[in-house]
Protein backbone atom coordinates (compact mmCIF):
# COMPACT_ATOMS: atom_id res chain seq x y z
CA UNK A 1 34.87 42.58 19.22
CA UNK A 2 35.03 38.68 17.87
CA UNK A 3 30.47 38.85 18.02
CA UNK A 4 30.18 41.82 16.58
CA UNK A 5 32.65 40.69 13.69
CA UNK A 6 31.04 37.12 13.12
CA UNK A 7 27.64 39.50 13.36
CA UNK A 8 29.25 41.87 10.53
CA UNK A 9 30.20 38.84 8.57
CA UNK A 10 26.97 37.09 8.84
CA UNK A 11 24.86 40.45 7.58
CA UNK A 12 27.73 41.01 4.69
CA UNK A 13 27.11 37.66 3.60
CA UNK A 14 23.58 38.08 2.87
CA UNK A 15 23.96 41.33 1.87
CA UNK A 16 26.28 40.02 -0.75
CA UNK A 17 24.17 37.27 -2.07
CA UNK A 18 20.85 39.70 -2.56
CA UNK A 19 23.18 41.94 -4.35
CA UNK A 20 24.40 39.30 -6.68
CA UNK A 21 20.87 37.82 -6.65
CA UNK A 22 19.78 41.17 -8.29
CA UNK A 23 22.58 41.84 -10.03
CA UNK A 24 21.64 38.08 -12.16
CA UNK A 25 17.92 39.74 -12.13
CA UNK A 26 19.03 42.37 -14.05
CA UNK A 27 21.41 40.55 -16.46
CA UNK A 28 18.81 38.15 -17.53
CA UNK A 29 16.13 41.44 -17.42
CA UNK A 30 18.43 42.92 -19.97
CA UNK A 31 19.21 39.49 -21.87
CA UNK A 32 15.25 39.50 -22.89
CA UNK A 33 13.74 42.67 -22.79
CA UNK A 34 10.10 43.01 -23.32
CA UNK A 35 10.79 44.58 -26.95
CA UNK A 36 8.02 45.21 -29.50
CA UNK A 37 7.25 42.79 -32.20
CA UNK A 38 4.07 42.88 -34.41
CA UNK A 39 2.22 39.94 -32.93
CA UNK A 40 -0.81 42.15 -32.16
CA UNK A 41 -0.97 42.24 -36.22
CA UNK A 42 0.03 38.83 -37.13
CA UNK A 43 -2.37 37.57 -34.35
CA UNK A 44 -5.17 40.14 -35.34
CA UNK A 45 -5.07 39.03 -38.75
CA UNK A 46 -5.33 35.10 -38.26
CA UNK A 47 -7.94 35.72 -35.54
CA UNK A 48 -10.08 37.75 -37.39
CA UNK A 49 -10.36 35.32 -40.63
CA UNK A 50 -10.55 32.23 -37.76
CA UNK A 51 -13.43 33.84 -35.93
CA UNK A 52 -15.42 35.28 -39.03
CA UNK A 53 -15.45 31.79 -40.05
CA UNK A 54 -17.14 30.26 -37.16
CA UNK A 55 -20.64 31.97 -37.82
CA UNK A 56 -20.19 31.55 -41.42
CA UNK A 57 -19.72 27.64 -40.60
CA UNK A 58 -22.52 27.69 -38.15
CA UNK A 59 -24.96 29.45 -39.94
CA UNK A 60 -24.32 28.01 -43.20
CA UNK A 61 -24.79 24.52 -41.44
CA UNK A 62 -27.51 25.60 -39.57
CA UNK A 63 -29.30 26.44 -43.00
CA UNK A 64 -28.54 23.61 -44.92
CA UNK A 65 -30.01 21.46 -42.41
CA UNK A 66 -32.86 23.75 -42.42
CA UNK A 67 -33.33 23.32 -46.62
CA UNK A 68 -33.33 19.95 -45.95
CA UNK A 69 -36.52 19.96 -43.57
CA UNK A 70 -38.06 22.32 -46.43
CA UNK A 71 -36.93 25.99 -44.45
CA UNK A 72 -34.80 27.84 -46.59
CA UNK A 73 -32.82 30.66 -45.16
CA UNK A 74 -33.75 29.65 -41.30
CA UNK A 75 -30.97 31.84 -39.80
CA UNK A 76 -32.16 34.77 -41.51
CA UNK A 77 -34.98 34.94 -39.31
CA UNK A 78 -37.14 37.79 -41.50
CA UNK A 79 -37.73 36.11 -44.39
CA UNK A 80 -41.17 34.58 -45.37
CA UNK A 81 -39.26 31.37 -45.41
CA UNK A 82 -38.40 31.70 -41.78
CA UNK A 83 -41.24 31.45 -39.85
CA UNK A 84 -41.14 28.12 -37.80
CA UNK A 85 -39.41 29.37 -34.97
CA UNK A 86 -41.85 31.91 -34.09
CA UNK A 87 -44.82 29.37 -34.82
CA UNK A 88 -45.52 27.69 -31.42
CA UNK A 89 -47.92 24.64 -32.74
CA UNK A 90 -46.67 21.45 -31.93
CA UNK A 91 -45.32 19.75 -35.13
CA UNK A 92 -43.62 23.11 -35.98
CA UNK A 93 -41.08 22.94 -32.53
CA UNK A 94 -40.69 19.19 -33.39
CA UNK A 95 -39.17 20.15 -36.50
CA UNK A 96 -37.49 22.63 -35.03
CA UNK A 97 -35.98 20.47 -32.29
CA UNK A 98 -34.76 18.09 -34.84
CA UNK A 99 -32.94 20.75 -36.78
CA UNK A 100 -31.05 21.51 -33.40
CA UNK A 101 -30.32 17.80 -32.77
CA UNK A 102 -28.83 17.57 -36.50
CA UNK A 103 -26.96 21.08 -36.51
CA UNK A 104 -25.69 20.16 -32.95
CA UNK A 105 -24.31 16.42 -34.40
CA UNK A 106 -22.36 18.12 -37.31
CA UNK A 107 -21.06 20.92 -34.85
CA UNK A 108 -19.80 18.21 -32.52
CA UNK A 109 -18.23 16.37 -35.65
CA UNK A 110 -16.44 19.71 -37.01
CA UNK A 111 -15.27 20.55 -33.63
CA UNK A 112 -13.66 17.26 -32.89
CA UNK A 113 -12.20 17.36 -36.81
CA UNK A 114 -10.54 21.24 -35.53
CA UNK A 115 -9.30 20.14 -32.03
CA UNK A 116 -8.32 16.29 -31.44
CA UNK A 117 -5.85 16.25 -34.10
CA UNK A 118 -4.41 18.98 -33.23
CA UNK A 119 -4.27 19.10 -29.54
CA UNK A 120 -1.85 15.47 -30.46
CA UNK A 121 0.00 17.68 -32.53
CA UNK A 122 0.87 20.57 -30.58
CA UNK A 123 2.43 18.84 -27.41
CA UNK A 124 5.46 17.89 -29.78
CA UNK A 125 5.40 21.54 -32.06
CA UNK A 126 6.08 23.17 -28.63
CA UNK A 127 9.24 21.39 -27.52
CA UNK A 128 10.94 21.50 -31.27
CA UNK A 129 9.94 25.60 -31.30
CA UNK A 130 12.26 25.56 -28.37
CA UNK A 131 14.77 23.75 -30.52
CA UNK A 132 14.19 24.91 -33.71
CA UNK A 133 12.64 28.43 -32.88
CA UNK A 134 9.16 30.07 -33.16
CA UNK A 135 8.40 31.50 -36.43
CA UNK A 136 8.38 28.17 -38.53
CA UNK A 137 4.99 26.72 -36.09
CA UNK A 138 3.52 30.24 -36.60
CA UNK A 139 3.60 30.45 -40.08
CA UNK A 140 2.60 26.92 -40.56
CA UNK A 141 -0.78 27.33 -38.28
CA UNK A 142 -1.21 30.40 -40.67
CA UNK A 143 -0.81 28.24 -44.03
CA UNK A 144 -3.29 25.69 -42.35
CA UNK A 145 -6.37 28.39 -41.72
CA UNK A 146 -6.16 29.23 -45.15
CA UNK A 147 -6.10 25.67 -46.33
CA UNK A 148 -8.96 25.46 -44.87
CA UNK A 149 -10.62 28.67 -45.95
CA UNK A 150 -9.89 27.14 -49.49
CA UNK A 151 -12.18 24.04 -49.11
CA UNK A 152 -14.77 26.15 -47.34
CA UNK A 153 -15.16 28.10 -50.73
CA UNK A 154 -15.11 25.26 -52.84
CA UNK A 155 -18.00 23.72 -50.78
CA UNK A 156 -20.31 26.76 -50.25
CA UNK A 157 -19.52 27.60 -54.08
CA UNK A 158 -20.71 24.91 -55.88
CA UNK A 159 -23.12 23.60 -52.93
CA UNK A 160 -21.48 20.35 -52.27
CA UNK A 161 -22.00 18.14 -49.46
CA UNK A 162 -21.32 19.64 -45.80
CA UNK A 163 -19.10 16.60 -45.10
CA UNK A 164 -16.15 18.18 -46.95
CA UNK A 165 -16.04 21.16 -44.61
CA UNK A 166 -14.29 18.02 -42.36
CA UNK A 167 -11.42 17.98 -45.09
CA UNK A 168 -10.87 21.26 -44.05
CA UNK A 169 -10.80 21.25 -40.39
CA UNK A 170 -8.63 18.21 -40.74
CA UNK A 171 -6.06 20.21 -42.96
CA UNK A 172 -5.85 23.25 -40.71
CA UNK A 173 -5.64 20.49 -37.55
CA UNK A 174 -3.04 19.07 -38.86
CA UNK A 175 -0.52 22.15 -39.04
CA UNK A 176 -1.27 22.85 -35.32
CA UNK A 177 -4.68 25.42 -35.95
CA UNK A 178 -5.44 28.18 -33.44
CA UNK A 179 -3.50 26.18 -30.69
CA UNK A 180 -0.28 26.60 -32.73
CA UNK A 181 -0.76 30.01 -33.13
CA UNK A 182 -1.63 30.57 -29.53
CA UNK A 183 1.55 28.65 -28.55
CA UNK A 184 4.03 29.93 -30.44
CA UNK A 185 2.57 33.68 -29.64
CA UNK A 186 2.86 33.43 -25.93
CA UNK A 187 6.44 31.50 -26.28
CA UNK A 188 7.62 34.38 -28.43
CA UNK A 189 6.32 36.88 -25.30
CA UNK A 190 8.16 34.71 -22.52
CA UNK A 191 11.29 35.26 -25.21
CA UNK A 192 10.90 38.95 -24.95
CA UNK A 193 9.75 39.91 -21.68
CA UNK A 194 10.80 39.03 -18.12
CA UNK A 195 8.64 37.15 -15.95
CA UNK A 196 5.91 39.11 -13.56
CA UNK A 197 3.45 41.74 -14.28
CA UNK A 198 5.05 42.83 -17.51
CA UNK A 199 4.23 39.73 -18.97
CA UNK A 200 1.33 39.06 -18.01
CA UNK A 201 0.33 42.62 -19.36
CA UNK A 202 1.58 42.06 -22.32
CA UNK A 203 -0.40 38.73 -22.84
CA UNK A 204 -3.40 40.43 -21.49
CA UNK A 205 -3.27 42.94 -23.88
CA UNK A 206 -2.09 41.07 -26.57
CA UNK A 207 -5.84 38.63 -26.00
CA UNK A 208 -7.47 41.82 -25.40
CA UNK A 209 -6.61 43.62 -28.88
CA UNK A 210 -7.57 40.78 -30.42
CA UNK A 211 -10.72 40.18 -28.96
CA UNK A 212 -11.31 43.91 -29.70
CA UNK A 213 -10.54 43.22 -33.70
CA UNK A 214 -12.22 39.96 -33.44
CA UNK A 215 -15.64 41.86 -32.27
CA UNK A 216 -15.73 44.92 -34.60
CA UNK A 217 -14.77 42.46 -37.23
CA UNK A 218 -17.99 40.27 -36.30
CA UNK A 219 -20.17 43.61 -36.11
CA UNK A 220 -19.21 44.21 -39.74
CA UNK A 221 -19.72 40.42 -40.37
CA UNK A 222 -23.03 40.79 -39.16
CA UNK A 223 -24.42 43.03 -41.43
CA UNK A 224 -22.13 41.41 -44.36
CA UNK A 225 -23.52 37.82 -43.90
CA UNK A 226 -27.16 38.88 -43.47
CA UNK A 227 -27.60 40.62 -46.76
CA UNK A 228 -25.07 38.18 -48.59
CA UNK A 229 -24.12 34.99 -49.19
CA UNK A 230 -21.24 32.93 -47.14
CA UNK A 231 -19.14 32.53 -50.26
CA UNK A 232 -18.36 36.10 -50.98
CA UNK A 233 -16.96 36.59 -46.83
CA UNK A 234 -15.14 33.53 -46.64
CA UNK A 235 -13.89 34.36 -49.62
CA UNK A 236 -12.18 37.54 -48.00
CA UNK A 237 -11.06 35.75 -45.07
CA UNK A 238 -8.74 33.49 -47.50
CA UNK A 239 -7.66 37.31 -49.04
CA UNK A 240 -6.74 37.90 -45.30
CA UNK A 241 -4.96 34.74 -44.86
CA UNK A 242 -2.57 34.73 -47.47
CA UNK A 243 -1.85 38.81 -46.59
CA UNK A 244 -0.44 37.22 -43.08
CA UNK A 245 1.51 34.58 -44.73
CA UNK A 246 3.43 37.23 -46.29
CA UNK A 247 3.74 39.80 -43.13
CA UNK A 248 4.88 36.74 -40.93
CA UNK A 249 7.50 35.89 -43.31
CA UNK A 250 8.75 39.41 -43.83
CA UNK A 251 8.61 41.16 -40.01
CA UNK A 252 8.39 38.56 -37.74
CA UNK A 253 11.58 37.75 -36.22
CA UNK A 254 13.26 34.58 -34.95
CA UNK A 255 13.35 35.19 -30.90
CA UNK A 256 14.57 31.93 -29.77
CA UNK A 257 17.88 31.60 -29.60
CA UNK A 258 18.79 28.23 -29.33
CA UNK A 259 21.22 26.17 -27.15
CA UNK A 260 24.47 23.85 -28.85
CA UNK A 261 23.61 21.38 -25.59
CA UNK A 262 19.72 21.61 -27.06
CA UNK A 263 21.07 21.20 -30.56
CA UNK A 264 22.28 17.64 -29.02
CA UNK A 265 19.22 16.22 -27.58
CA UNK A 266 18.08 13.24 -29.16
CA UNK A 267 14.65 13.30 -31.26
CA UNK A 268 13.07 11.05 -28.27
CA UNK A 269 14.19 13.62 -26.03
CA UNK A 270 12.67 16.77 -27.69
CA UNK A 271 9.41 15.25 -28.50
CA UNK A 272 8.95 14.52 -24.65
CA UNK A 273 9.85 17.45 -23.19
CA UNK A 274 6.00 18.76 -23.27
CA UNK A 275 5.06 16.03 -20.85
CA UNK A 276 8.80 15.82 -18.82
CA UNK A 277 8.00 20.21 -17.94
CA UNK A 278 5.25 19.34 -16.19
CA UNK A 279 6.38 16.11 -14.63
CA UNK A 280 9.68 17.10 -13.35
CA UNK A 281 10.32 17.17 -9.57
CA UNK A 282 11.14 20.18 -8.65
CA UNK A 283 10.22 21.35 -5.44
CA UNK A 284 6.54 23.05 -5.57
CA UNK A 285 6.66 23.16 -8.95
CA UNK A 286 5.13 19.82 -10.38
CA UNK A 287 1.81 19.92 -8.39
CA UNK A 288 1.32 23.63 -9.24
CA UNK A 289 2.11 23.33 -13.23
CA UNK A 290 -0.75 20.53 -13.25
CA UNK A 291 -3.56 22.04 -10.88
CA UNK A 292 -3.32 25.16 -12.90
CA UNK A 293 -3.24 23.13 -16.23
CA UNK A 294 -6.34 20.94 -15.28
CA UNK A 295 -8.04 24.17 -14.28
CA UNK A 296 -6.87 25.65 -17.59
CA UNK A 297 -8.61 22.89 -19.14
CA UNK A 298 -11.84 23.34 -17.03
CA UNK A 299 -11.80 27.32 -17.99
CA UNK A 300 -11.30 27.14 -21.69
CA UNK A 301 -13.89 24.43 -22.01
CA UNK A 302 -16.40 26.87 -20.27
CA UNK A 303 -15.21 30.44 -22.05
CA UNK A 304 -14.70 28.50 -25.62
CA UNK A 305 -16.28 25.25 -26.10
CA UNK A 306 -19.79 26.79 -25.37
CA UNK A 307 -20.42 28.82 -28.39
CA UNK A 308 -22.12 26.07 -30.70
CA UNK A 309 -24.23 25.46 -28.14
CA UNK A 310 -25.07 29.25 -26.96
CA UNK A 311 -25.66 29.62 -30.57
CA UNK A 312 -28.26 26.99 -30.94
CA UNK A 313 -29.92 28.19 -27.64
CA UNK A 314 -30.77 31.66 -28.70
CA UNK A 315 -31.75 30.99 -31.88
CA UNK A 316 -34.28 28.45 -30.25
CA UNK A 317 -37.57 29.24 -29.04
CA UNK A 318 -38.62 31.62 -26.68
CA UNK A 319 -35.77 33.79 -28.20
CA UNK A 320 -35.72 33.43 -31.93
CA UNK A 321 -33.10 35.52 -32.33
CA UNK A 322 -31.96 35.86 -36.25
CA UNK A 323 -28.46 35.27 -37.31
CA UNK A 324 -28.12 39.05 -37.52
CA UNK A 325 -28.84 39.73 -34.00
CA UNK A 326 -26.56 36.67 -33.03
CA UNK A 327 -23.50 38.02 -34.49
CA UNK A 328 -24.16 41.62 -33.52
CA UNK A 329 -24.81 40.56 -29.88
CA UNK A 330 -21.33 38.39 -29.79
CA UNK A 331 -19.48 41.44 -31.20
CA UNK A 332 -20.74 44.23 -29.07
CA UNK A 333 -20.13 41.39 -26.06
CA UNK A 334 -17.13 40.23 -26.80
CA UNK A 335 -15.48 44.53 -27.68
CA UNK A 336 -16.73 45.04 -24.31
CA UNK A 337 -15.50 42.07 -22.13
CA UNK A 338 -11.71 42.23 -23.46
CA UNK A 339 -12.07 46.26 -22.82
CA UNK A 340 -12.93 45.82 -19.61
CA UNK A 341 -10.40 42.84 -18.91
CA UNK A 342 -7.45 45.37 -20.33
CA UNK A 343 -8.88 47.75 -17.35
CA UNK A 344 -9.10 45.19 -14.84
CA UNK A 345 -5.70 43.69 -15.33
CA UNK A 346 -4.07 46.96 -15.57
CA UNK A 347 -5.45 48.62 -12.41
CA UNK A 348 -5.65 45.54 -10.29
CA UNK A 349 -2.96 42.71 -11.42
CA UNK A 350 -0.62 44.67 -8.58
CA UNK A 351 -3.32 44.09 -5.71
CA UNK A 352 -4.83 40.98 -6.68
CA UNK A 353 -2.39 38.84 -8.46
CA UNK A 354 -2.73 36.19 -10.88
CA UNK A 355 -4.83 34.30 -8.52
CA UNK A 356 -6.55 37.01 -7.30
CA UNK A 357 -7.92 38.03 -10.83
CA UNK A 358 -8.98 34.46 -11.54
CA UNK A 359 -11.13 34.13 -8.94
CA UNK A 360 -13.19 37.08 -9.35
CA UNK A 361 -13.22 35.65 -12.98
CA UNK A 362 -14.59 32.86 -11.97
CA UNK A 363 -17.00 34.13 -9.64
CA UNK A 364 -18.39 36.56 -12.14
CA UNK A 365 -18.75 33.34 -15.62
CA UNK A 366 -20.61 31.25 -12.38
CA UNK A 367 -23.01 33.96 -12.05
CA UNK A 368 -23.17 34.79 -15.30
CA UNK A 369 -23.71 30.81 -16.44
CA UNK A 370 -26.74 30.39 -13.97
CA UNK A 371 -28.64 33.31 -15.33
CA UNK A 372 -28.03 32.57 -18.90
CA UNK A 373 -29.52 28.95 -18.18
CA UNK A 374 -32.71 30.03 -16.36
CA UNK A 375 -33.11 32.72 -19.19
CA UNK A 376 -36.66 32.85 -20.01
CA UNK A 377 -37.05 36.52 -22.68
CA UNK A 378 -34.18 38.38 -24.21
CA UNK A 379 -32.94 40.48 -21.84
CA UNK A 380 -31.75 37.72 -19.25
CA UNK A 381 -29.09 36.75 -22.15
CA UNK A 382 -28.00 40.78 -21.40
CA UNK A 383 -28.41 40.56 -18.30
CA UNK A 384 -26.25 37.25 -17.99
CA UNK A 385 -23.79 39.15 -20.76
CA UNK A 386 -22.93 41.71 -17.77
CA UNK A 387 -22.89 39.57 -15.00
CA UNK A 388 -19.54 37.00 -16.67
CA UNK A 389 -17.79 40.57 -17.53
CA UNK A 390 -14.79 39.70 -15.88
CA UNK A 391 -14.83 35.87 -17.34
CA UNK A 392 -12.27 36.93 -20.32
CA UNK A 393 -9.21 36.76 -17.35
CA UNK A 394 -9.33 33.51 -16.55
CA UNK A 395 -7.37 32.41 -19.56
CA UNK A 396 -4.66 34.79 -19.69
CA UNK A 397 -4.41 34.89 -16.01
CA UNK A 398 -3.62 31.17 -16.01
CA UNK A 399 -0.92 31.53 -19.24
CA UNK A 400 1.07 33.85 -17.01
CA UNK A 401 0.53 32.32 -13.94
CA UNK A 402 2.29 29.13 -15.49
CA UNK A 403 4.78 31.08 -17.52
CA UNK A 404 6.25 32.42 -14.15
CA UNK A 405 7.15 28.71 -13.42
CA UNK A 406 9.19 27.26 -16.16
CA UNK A 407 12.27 28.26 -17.06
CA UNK A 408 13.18 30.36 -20.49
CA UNK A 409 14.34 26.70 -22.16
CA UNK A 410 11.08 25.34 -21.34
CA UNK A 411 8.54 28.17 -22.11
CA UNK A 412 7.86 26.56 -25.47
CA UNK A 413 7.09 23.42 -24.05
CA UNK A 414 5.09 24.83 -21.49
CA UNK A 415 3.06 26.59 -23.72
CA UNK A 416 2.58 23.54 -26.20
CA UNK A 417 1.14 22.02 -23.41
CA UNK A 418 -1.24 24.40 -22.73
CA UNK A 419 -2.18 24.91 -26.58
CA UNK A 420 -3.06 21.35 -26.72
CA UNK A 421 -5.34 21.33 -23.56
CA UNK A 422 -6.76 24.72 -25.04
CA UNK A 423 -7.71 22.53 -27.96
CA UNK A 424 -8.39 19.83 -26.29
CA UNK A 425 -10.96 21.37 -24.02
CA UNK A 426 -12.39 22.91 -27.23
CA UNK A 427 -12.90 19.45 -28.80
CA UNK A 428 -13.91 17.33 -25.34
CA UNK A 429 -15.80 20.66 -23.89
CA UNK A 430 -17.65 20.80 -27.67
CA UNK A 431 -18.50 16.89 -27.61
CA UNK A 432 -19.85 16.97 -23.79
CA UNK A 433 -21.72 20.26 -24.49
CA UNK A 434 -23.54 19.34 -27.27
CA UNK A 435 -24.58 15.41 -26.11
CA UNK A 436 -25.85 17.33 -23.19
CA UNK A 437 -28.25 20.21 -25.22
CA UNK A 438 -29.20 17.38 -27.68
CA UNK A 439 -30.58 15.70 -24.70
CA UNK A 440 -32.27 18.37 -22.79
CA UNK A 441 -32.95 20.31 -25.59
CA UNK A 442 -36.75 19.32 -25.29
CA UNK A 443 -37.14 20.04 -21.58
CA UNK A 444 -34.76 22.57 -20.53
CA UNK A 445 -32.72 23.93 -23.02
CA UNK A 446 -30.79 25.69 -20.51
CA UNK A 447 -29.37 22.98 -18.38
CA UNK A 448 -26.04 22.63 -20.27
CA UNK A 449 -25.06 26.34 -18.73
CA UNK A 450 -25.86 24.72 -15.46
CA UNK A 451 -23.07 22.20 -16.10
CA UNK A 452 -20.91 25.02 -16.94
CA UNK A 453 -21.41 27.52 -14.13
CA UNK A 454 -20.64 24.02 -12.11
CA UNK A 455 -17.29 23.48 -13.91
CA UNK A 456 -16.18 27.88 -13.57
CA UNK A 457 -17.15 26.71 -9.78
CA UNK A 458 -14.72 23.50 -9.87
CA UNK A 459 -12.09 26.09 -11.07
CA UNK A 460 -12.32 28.41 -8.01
CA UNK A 461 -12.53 25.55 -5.14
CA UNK A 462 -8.89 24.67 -6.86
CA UNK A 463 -7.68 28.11 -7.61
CA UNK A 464 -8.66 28.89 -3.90
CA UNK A 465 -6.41 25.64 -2.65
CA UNK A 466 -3.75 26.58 -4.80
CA UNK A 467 -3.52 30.23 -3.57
CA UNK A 468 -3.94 28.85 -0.11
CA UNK A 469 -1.69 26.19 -0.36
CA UNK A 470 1.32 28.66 -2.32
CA UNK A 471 1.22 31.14 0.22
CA UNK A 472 1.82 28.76 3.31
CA UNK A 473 4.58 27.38 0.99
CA UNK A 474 6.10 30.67 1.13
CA UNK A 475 5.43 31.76 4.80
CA UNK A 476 7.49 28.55 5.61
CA UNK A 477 10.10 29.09 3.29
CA UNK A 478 10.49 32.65 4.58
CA UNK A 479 10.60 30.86 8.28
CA UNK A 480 13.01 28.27 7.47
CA UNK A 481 15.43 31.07 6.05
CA UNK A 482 15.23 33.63 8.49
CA UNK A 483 15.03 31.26 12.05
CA UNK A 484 19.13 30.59 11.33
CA UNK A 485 19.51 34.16 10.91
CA UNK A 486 17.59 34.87 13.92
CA UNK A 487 19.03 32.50 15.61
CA UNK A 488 23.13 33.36 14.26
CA UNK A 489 22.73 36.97 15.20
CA UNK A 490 21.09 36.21 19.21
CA UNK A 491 22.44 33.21 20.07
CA UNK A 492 24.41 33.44 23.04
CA UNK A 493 27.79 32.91 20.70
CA UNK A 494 26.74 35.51 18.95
C-alpha cells in the first residue's frame, strides 16, 4: 500500500503542476488577447507613401544624372531622347556605364542618409516604448516620412540640387523611419497576441497586406510616373502622410501597459535594455536571440538592400527595360510573392515551423539569386522572379521566431533591436551592394546577385545549426525530466 501511495503522490504532483502550468497559460492567454487594432491601415498607409517614393527617388536621380550627360528623360525609355541604352557602339555604353557608376554613388549616399542614423536611433526608441508605450514612436516615424516627403517636393519643384534630397532622409532618420514603424508595429502585436502560431500569423499577414497595397499601389505608380512628372505623385504621398498622422492619433490605442517597478528604472537602465535582451544569460536563450539576429541581418540585406542595385541592372544593357516596365514588374512581383507567403504560412507554419519555413525561404532567394545573376534576355529576370517565391518568409519568420523568446517586458526591446539591424542591413547591405556593381558593372553586371545568393546560403548553414542544435536541446531536456520520473515510479522503493 505505502508504493502505490508514494506512486499516487508522485503522478498527483505532476499532474498538479501541468494543471497549474496551463491554468497560468490561460491567464496570461486571456491577459493579451490577440484583439484587432487597425495596424493593417496605419501600416498600409505609411508603406504605401514610403515605397512610392523609392522609384520616384530612383528614377528622378537616375534622370538627372542622365540630363547631365546630355540624355533627357533616360528612364522613360521611349522617348527620342532615350536611345543610348539600346545603341550598342562603344562610346554610347561608356556613357552609359558612367551614368550607373554616378546613380549608384548617390543611391549609396541616400541609403546610408535613411538607415545609419536611424538604425543608432532605434535600439534606444525600443526600450523607452516599453516604458513609455507604443503609439508616441509610431506616430513620430509617421511625422518623419512626411518631413521628408516635404523636401522631396521642394527639390523636384523648383529643380534644385539632388543633394537636398539628403536633408530629407536625414529628417525622416532621425525620428526612427521605416525601422520605427516596423518596431513599434510588431511590439504592439506581441502586446495583443500570445506567443506561437497566432502571432506569427498575424505578423505574416500583417507584411503580407502590406506588400499586397504596396504592389497595386506601384502598378498604379507605374503608369502615373511614366506619363507625369515626380512632383505631382510625391506630392500625393505627403496628402497620404498627413491623412495617417491623423488616423494614428485618433484609433490607435495605447497597448502597453506599463510597470510602477519599470516606471523606476534609471534613464541608463532603459536606454540599455536593447543590448542587455540579447545579452542576458539565460539558459539557451542568449546564443539563439543572436544567431537568429545575425541571420536577420544577413536576410534583410539580401530581400531589401538589393533594390538600387536590381534597379540599375535591368535598366542596363542587354535588358533596357524602361522605368515603366520596372515598376510594373516590381508590383505584379511583389502582389504575388506576399500572396503566396500568406498561403504558405497558413497551410504549412503547423508542419514546418518557424525554422522550417525559413529554410525553404532560403533555398528558394539562393536559387532565385543565381539565375537572376547569369540572366542574359528578359525572361531569366521572370524566370528568377518565380524561382525566390517563397523568399518574402524569411523576415517574418525570423520576427516571430525571436518574439517567442523574450518575455512581454522585453518585446519592445527585442524588436528595437531588430528594427535597427533591419536598417542597418539596409544601409551596410546598400553600401556593399553598390561598391560591388560599380565595380563589376563593366564585366559582369550580374556578379553582385552572386554575393547575395552566397549570403541567403550563409543564412541556411546557420538556420540549419540552430534547428539542429534547439531540438537536441529539447530531447535532453525532455530526458533529464522524465529519467527521475522513470526512475521514482520503478525503482525498487517504489
Amino acid at each position: 500500500m505505502g508504493d502505490v501511495s508514494e506512486r499516487s503522490h508522485l503522478l498527483d504532483s505532476i499532474d498538479s503542476k501541468n494543471t497549474r502550468d496551463k491554468d497560468q497559460e490561460r491567464i496570461t492567454t486571456r491577459r493579451i488577447p490577440c484583439r484587432y487594432i487597425p495596424l493593417e491601415v496605419i501600416n498600409s498607409l505609411y508603406f504605401v507613401s514610403f515605397a512610392v517614393c523609392i522609384p520616384i527617388q530612383q528614377f528622378y536621380i537616375y534622370d538627372y544624372i542622365g540630363n547631365e550627360y546630355g540624355i533627357p528623360h533616360l528612364s522613360k525609355g521611349n522617348t527620342q531622347d532615350a536611345t543610348t541604352c539600346s545603341t550598342s557602339n562603344g562610346n554610347s555604353s561608356r556613357i552609359l556605364n558612367e551614368i550607373q557608376k554616378d546613380a549608384s554613388d548617390q543611391f549609396l549616399y541616400l541609403s546610408l542618409a535613411s538607415n545609419i542614423p536611424s538604425a543608432i536611433l532605434i535600439f534606444f526608441l525600443g526600450s523607452l516604448s516599453d516604458k513609455l508605450g507604443r503609439k508616441y514612436f509610431l506616430l513620430a516615424a509617421i511625422v518623419g516620412g512626411a518631413l521628408k516627403q516635404i523636401v522631396y517636393v521642394i527639390v523636384m519643384y523648383w529643380n534644385l540640387s539632388i543633394g537636398i534630397l539628403y536633408v530629407g532622409n536625414a529628417l525622416e532618420s532621425l525620428t526612427g523611419g521605416m525601422g520605427a514603424t516596423l518596431m513599434a508595429t510588431f511590439a504592439i502585436i506581441a502586446d495583443i497576441c500570445p506567443p506561437g502560431r497566432q502571432r506569427a500569423i498575424r505578423i505574416t499577414l500583417l507584411e503580407a497586406i502590406i506588400a499586397v497595397v504596396v504592389g497595386l499601389a506601384l502598378l498604379g505608380a507605374a503608369f502615373w510616373l511614366h506619363y507625369s512628372n515626380y512632383t505631382i505623385p510625391t506630392l500625393v504621398m505627403l496628402g497620404l502622410s498627413v491623412v495617417n498622422i491623423f488616423v494614428c492619433i485618433i484609433f490607435i490605442p495605447e497597448t502597453r501597459q506599463t510597470r510602477t517597478e519599470s516606471s523606476q528604472d534609471g534613464v541608463t537602465a532603459q536606454l540599455t535594455r536593447c543590448f542587455t535582451v540579447y545579452t542576458r544569460k539565460i539558459e539557451n536563450r542568449r546564443w539563439k536571440l543572436l544567431l537568429c539576429l545575425f541571420c536577420f541581418f544577413l536576410a534583410s540585406a539580401s530581400t531589401l538592400a538589393k533594390s538600387s542595385v536590381w534597379t540599375l541592372f535591368v535598366l542596363h544593357q542587354p535588358f533596357c527595360w524602361s522605368q515603366l516596365h520596372v515598376n510594373i514588374f516590381n508590383a505584379v512581383q511583389i502582389c504575388l510573392l506576399w500572396s503566396s507567403s500568406i498561403v504558405f504560412v497558413k497551410f504549412l507554419h503547423h508542419r514546418l515551423g518557424d525554422s522550417g519555413l525559413i529554410l525553404i525561404g532560403t533555398t528558394s532567394g539562393t536559387i532565385g539569386m543565381v539565375i537572376l545573376s547569369l540572366a542574359e534576355a528578359g525572361w531569366w529576370i521572370y524566370v528568377s522572379a518565380v524561382a525566390s517565391l517563397f523568399l518574402s518568409v524569411l523576415i517574418p519568420m525570423f520576427r516571430a521566431a525571436m518574439s517567442h523568446l523574450v518575455s512581454p517586458e522585453e518585446q519592445g526591446a527585442m524588436f528595437a533591436g531588430i528594427g535597427s539591424v533591419e536598417m542597418l542591413s539596409n544601409g551596410v547591405g546598400g553600401l556593399a551592394f553598390s561598391l560591388i556593381y560599380k565595380a563589376t558593372v563593366d564585366w559582369f553586371p550580374g556578379f553582385v546577385f552572386l554575393v547575395i545568393a552566397l549570403l541567403l546560403t550563409t543564412v541556411f548553414i546557420l538556420s540549419t545549426i540552430l534547428l539542429v542544435k534547439t531540438r537536441r536541446s529539447k530531447a535532453h531536456s525532455l530526458e533529464t525530466v522524465s529519467c527521475p520520473v522513470e526512475r521514482a515510479l520503478h525503482s525498487p522503493e517504489a
